[in-house]
Protein backbone atom coordinates (compact mmCIF):
# COMPACT_ATOMS: atom_id res chain seq x y z
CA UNK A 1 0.00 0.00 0.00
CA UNK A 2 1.39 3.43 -1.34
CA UNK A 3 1.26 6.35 1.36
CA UNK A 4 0.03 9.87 0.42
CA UNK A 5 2.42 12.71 0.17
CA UNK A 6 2.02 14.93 2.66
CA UNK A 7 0.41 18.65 1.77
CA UNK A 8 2.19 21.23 -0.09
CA UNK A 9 0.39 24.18 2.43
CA UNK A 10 -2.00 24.52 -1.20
CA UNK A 11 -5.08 26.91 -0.36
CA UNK A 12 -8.56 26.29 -0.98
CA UNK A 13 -9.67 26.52 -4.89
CA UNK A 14 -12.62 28.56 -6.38
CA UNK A 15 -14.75 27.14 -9.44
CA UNK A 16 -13.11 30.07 -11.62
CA UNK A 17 -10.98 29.48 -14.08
CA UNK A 18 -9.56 26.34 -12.12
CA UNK A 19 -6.48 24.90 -13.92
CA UNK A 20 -4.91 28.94 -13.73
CA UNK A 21 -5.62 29.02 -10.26
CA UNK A 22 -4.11 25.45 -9.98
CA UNK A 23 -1.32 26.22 -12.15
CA UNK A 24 -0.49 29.72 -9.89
CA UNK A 25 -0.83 27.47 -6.61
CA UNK A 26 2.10 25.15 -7.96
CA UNK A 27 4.30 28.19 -9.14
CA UNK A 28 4.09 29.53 -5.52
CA UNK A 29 4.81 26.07 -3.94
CA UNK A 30 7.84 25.65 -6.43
CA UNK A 31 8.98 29.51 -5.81
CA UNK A 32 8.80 29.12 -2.19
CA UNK A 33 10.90 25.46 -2.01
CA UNK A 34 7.82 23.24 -1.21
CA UNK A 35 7.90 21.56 -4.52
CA UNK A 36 11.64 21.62 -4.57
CA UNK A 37 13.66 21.25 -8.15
CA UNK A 38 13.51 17.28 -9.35
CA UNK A 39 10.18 16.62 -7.17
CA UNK A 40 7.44 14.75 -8.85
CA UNK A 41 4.25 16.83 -9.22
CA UNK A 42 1.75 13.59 -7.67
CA UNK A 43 -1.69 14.43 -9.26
CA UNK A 44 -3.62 12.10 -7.41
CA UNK A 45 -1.94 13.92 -3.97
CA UNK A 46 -2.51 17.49 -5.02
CA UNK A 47 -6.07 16.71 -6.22
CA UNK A 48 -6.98 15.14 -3.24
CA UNK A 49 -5.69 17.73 -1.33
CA UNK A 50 -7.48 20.84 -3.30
CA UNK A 51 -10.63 18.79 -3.91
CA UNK A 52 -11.03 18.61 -7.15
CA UNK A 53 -10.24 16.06 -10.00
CA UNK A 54 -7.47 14.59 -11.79
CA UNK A 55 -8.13 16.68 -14.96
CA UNK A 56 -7.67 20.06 -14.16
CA UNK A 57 -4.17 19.73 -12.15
CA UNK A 58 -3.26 17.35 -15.06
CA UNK A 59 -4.14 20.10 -17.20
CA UNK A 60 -2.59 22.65 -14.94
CA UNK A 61 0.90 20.80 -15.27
CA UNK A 62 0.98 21.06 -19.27
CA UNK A 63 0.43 24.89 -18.34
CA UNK A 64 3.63 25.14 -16.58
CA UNK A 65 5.46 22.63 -19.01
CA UNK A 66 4.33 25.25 -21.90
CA UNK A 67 5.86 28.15 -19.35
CA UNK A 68 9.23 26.25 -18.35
CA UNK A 69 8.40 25.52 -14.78
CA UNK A 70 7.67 21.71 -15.48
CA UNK A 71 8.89 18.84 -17.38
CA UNK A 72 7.03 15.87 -18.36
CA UNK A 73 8.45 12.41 -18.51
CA UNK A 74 6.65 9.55 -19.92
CA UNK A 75 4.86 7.01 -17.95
CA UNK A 76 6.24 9.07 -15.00
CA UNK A 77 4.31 12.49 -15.10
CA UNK A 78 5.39 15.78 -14.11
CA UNK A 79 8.85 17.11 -12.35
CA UNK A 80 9.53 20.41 -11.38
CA UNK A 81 12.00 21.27 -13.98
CA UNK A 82 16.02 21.46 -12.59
CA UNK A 83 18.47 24.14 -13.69
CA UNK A 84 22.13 22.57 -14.83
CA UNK A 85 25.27 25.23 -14.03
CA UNK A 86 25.19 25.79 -17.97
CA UNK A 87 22.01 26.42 -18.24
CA UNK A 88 22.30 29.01 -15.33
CA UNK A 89 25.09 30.83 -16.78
CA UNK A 90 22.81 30.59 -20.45
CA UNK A 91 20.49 32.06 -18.29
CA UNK A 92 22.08 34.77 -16.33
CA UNK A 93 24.51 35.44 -19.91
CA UNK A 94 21.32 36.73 -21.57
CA UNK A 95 20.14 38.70 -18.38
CA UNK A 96 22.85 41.08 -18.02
CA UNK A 97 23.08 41.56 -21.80
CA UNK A 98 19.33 42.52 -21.48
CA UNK A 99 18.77 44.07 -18.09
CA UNK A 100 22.15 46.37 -18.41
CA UNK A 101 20.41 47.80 -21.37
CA UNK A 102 17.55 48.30 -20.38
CA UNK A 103 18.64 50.13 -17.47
CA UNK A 104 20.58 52.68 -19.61
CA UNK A 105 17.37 53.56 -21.60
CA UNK A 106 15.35 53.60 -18.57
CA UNK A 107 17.92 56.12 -17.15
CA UNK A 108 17.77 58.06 -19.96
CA UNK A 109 13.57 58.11 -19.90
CA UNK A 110 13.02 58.88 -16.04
CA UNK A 111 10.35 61.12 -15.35
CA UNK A 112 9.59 61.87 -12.08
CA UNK A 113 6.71 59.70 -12.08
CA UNK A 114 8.98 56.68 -13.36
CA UNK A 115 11.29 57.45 -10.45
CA UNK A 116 8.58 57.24 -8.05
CA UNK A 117 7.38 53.88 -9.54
CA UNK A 118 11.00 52.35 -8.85
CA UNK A 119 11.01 54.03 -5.37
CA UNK A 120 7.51 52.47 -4.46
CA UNK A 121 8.67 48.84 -6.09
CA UNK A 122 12.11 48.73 -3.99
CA UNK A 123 9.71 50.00 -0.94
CA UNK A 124 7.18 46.98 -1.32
CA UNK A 125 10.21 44.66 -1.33
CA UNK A 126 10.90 45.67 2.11
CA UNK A 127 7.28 45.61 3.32
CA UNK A 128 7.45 41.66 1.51
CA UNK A 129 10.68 40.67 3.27
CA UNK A 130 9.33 41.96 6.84
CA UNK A 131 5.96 39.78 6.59
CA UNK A 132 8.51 36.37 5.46
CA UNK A 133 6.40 35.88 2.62
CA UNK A 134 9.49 33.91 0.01
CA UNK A 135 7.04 33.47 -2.98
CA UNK A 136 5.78 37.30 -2.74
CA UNK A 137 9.37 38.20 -2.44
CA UNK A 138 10.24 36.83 -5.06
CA UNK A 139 7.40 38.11 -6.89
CA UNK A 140 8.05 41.63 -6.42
CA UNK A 141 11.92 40.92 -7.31
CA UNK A 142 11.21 40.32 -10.52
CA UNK A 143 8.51 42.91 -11.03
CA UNK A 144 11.02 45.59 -9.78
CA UNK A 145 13.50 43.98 -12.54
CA UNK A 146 10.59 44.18 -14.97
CA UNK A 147 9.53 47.34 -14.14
CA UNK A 148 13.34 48.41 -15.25
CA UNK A 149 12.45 46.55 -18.89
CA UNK A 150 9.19 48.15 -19.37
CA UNK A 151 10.31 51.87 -18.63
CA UNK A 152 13.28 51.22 -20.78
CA UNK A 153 10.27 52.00 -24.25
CA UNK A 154 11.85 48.86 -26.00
CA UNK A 155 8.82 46.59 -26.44
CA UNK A 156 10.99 43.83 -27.99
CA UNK A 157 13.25 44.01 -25.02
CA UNK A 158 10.21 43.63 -22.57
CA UNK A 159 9.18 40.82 -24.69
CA UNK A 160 12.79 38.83 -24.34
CA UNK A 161 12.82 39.69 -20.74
CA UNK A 162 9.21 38.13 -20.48
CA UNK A 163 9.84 35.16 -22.34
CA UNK A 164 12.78 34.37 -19.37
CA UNK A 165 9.79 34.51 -16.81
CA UNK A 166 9.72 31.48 -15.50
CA UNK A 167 13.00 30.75 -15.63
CA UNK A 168 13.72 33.91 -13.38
CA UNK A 169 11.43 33.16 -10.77
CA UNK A 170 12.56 29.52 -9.98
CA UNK A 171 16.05 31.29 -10.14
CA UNK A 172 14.94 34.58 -8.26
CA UNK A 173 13.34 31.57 -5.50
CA UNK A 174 17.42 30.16 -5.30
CA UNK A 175 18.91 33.38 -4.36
CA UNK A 176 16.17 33.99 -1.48
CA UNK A 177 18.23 31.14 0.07
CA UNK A 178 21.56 32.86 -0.32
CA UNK A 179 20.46 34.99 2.45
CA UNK A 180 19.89 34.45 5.68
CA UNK A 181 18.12 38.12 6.28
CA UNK A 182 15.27 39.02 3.56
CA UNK A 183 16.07 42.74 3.98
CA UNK A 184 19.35 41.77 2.16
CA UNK A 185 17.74 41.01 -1.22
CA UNK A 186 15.77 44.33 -0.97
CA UNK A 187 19.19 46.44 -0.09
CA UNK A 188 20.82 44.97 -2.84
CA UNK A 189 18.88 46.73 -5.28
CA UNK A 190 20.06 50.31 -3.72
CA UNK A 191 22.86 50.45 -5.31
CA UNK A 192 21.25 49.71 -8.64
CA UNK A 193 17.97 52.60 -8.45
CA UNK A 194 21.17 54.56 -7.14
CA UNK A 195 22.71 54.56 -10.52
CA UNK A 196 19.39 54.88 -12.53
CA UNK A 197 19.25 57.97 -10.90
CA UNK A 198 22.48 59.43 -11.45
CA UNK A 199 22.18 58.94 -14.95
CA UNK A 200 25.55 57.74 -15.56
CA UNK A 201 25.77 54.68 -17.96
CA UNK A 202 28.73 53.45 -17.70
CA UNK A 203 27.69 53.67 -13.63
CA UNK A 204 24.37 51.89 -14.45
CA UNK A 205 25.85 49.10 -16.49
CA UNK A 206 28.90 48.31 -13.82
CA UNK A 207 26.11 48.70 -11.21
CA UNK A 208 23.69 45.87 -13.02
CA UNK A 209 26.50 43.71 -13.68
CA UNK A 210 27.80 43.40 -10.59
CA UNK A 211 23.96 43.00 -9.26
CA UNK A 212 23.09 40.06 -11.37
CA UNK A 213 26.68 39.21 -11.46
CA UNK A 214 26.48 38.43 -7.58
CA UNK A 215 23.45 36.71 -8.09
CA UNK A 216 24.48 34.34 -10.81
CA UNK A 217 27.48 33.27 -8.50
CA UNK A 218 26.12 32.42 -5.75
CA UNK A 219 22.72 30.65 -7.61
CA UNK A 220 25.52 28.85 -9.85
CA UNK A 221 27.24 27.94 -6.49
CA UNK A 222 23.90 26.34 -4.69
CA UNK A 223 23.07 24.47 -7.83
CA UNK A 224 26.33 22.77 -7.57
CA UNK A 225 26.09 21.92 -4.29
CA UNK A 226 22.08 20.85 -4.13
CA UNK A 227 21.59 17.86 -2.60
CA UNK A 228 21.28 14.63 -5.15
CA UNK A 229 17.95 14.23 -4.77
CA UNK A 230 17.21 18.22 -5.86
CA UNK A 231 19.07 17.41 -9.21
CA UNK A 232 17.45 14.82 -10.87
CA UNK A 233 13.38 13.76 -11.43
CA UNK A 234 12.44 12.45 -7.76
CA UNK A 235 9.08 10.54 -6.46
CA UNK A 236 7.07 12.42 -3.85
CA UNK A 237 4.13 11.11 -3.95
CA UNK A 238 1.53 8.37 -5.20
């Protein structure tokens, strides 16, 4: 007789628009570590434990394959998708070429208003890191680094940056464990509004690179050293 996985901490569901709200409950359980990278996505488990059918978290899952978030192996089902080293520097490669120029457009653009908008953004990631909230954290992360992208006028730019999204979360979710204070990640984004402001772009490109820089070494340095089981496609559940 097979046990059942214990809960992921999933909330109640509503009859609206169920496999998005299904597919948003297991990008906030992957985000915040409960469905850790390699664990198996158990249907039956998370459909008994939102109480609904097979279908719709079934259906959920191919949402998040489509998005990056999951991978489906046959006969097996869905994993929550694992990040080699390469792929991480692939990933954070593209970032800074993006991000650093977006920043120096931004810079260029900022209106008061704009200003205020980055202000407010950096502000809520405070607020998120006093109420120890790791999905909403890393939420508004990458809304304040989006933000950046869509003030920076380049729609095609916004689009490349948006096309990363998943990707950047489950990443963005790996550096919340590089610190042991959540005020950290916000106050490492000070130095980076800093330079938007001053206008300077050779300041605002040194000043993103070293940002994500920092960031890609030390998620490049925790995907080395997660544990076996947080590497490869595990079984959690029935």
């Amino acid at each position: 007789m097979r046990l059942a996985s214990k809960p992921v901490g999933l909330p109640a569901v509503t009859s609206q628009d169920l496999v998005s709200q299904i597919a948003a409950m297991l990008t906030d359980a992957i985000i915040a570590g409960h469905l850790p990278p390699g664990a198996k996505v158990a249907e039956a488990a998370i459909a008994r434990e939102l109480g609904v059918s097979r279908a719709p978290v079934r259906e959920a899952g191919r949402l998040l394959e489509s998005q990056g978030l999951l991978v489906a192996i046959p006969s097996r089902g869905f994993f929550v998708r694992t990040h080699a080293p390469e792929e991480i520097d692939d990933l954070y490669d593209l970032r800074i070429c993006i991000e650093k120029h977006a920043a120096v457009l931004t810079a260029r653009r900022l209106t008061p208003e704009g200003h205020a908008a980055l202000r407010r953004q950096l502000d809520v990631l405070y607020e998120t890191a006093a109420i120890n909230d790791p999905a909403r954290q890393v939420e508004e992360d990458y809304r304040f680094h989006r933000l950046i992208c869509e003030m920076s006028g380049n729609r095609r730019l916004l689009k490349l940056f948006d096309d990363l999204a998943s990707e950047l979360r489950i990443v963005i979710g790996l550096i919340g464990r590089l610190y042991d204070d959540p005020h950290r990640i916000a106050e490492t984004h000070e130095p980076l509004l800093a330079a938007i402001e001053s206008g300077d772009e050779a300041r605002i490109q040194g000043s993103m690179e070293y940002h994500l820089g920092d960031a890609w070494r030390g998620v490049a340095r925790l995907v080395r050293t997660l544990p076996p089981e947080q590497s490869q496609p595990t079984e959690t559940g029935p």
